[in-house]
N, C-alpha and C. Protein backbone atom coordinates (compact mmCIF):
# COMPACT_ATOMS: atom_id res chain seq x y z
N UNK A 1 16.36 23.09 21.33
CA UNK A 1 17.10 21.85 21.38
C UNK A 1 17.40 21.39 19.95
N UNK A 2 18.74 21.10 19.39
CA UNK A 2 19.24 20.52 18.54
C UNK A 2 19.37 19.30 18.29
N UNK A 3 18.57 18.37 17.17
CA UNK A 3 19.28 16.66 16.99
C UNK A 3 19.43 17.31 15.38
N UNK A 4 20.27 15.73 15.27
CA UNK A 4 20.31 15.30 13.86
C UNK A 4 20.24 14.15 12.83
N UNK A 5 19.24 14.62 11.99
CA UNK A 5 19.19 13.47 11.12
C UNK A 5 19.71 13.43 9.70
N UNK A 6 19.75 12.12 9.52
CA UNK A 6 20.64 11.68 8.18
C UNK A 6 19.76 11.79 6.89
N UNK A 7 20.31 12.10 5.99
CA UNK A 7 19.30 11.91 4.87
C UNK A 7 20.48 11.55 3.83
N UNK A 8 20.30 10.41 2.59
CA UNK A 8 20.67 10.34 1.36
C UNK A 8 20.75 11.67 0.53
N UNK A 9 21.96 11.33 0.01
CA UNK A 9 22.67 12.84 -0.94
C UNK A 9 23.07 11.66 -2.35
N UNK A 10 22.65 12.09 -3.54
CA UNK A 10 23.35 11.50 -5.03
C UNK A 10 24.06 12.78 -5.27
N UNK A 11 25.70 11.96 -5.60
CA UNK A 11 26.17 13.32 -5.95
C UNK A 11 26.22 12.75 -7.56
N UNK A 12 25.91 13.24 -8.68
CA UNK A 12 25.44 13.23 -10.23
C UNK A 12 26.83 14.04 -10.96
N UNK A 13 26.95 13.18 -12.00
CA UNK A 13 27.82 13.44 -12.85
C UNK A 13 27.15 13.52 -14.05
N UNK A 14 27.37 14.90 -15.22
CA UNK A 14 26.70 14.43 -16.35
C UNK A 14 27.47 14.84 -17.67
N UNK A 15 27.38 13.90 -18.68
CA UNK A 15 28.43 14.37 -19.60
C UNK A 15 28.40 15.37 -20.28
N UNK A 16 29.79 15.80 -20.09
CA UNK A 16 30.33 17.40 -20.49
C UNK A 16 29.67 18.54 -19.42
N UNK A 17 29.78 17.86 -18.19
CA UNK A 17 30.01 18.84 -17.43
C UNK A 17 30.70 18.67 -16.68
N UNK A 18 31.97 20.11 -16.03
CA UNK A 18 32.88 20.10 -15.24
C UNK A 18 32.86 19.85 -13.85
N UNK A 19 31.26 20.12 -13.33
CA UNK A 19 31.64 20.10 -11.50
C UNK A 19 30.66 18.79 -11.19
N UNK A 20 30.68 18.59 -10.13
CA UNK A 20 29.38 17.41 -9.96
C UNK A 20 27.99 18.23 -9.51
N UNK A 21 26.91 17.52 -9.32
CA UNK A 21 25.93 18.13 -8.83
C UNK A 21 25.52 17.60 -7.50
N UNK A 22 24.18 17.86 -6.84
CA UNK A 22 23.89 16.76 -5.66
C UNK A 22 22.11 16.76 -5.67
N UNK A 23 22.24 15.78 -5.59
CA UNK A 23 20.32 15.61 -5.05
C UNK A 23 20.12 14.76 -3.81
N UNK A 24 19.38 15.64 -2.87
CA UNK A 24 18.92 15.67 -1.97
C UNK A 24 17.42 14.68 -1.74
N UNK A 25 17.88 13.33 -1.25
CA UNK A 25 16.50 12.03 -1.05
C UNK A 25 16.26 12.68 0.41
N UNK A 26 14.91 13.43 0.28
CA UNK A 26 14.45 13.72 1.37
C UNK A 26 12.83 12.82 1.71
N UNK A 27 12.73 11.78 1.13
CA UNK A 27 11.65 10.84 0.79
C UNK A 27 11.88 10.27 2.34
N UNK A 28 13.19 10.05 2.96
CA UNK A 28 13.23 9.33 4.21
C UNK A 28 14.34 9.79 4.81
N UNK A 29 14.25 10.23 6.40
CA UNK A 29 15.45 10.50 7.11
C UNK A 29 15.57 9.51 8.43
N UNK A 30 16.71 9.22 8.64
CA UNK A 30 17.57 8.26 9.47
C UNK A 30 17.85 8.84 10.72
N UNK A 31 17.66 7.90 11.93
CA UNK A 31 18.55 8.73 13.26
C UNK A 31 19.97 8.47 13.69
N UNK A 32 20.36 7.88 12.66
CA UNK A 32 21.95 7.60 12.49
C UNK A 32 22.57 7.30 11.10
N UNK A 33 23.75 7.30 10.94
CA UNK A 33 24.74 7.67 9.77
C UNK A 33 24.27 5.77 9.34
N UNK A 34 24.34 4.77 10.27
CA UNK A 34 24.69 3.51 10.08
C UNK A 34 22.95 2.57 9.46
N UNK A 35 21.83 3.65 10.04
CA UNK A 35 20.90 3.18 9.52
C UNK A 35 20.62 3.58 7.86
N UNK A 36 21.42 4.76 7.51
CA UNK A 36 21.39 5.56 6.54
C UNK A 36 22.15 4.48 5.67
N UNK A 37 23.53 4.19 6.37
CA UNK A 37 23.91 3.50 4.96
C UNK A 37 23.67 2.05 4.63
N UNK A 38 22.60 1.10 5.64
CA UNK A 38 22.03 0.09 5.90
C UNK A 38 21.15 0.00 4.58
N UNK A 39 20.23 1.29 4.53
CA UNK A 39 18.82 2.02 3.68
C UNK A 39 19.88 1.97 2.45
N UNK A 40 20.84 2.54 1.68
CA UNK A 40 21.52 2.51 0.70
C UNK A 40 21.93 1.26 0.12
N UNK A 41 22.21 0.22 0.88
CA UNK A 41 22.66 -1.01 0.54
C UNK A 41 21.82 -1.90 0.75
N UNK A 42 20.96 -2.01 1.23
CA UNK A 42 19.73 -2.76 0.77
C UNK A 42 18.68 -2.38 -0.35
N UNK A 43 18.49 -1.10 -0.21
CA UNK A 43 17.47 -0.49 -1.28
C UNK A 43 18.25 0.27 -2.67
N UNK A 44 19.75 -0.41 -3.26
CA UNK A 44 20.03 0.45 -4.15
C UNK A 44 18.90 0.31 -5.07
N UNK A 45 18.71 -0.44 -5.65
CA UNK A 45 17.83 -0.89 -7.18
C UNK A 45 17.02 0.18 -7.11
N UNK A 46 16.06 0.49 -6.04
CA UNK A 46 14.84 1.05 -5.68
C UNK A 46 15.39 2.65 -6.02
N UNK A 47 16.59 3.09 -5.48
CA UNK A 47 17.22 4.47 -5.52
C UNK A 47 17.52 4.75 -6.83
N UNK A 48 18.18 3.79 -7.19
CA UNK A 48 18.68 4.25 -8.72
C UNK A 48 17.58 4.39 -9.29
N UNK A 49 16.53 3.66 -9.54
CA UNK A 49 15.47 3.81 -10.91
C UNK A 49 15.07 5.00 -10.13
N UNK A 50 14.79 5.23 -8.88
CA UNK A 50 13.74 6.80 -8.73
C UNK A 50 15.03 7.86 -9.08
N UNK A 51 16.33 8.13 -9.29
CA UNK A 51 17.59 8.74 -9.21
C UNK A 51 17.47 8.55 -10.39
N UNK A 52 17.41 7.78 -11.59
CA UNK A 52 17.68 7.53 -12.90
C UNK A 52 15.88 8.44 -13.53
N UNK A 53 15.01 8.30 -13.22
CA UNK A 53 13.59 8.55 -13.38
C UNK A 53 13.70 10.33 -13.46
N UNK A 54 14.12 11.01 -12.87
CA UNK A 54 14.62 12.39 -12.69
C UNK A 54 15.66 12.62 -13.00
N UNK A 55 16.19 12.14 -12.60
CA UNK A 55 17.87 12.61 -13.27
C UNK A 55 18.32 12.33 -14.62
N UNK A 56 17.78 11.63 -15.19
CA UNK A 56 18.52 11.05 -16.62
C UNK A 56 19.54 12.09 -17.24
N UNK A 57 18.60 13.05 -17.79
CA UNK A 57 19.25 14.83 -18.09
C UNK A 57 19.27 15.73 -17.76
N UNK A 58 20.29 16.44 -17.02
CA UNK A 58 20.24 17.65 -16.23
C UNK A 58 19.15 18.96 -17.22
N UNK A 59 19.20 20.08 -16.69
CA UNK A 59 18.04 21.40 -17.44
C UNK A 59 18.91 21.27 -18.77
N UNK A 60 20.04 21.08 -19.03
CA UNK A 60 20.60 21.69 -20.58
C UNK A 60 20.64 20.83 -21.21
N UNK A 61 20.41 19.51 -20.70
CA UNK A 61 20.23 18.14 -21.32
C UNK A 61 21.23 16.99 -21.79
N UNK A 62 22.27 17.54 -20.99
CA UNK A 62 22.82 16.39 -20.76
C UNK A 62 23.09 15.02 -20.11
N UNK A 63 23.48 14.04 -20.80
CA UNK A 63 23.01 12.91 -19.95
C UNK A 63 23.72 12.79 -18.43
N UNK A 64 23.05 12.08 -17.54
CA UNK A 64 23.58 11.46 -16.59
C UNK A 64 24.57 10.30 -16.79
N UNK A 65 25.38 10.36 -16.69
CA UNK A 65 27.19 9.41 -16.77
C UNK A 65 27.45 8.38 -15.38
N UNK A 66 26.98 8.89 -14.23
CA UNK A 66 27.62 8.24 -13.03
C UNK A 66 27.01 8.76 -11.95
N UNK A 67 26.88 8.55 -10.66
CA UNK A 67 26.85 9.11 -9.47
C UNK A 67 27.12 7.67 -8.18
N UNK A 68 27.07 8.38 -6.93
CA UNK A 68 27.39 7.76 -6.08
C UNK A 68 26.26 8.27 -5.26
N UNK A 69 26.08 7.51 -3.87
CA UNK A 69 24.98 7.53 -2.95
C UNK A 69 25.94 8.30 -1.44
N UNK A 70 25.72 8.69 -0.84
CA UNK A 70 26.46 9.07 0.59
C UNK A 70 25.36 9.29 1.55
N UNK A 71 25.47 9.27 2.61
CA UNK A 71 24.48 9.90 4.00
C UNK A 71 25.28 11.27 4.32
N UNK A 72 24.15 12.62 4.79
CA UNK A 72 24.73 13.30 5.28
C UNK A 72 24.26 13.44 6.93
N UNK A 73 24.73 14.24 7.48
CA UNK A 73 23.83 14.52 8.50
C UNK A 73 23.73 16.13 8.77
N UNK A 74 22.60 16.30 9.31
CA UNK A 74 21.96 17.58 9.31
C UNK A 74 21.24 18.17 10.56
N UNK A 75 22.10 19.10 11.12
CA UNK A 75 21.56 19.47 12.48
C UNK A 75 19.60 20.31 11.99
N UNK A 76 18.47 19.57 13.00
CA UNK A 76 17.76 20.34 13.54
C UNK A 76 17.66 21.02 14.56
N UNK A 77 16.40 22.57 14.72
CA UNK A 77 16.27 22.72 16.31
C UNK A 77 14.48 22.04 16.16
N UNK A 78 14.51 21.38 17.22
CA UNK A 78 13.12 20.93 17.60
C UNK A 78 12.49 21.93 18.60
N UNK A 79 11.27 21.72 18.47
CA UNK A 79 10.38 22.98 18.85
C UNK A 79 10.21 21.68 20.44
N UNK A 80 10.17 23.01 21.38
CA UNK A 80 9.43 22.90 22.28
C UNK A 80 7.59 22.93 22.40
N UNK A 81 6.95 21.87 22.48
CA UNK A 81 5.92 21.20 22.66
C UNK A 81 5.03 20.79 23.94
């Protein structure tokens, strides 16, 4: 049996680099797209400093410039129990 849950995606921009990146907030998952983006807009402050805390400089060390927050959603199979 298949459900799916939502989880927070930062997609990261960092200067002098060409593509974006993404990090994956797997700290908490959602059973809908609307609780997901509820969790984003109430808790930015909280996201950014843990998103800013790791991310500042990507491995080659460049800084972090920008990003944005999105929900994705993500099919599981749940185990029969």
């Amino acid at each position: 049996m298949n459900s799916t849950v939502w989880i927070i995606t930062a997609l990261l921009w960092f200067e002098g680099v060409n593509e974006p990146r993404f990090s994956e907030y797997n700290l908490k998952q959602f059973t809908g797209r609307g609780a997901c983006l509820d969790h984003i807009f109430w808790s930015k402050a909280e996201l950014v400093e843990e998103l800013y805390s790791v991310h500042e400089t990507d491995e080659e060390g460049n800084k972090i410039s920008t990003w944005a927050f999105f929900c994705e959603g993500r099919k599981i199979e749940l185990l029969n129990t």
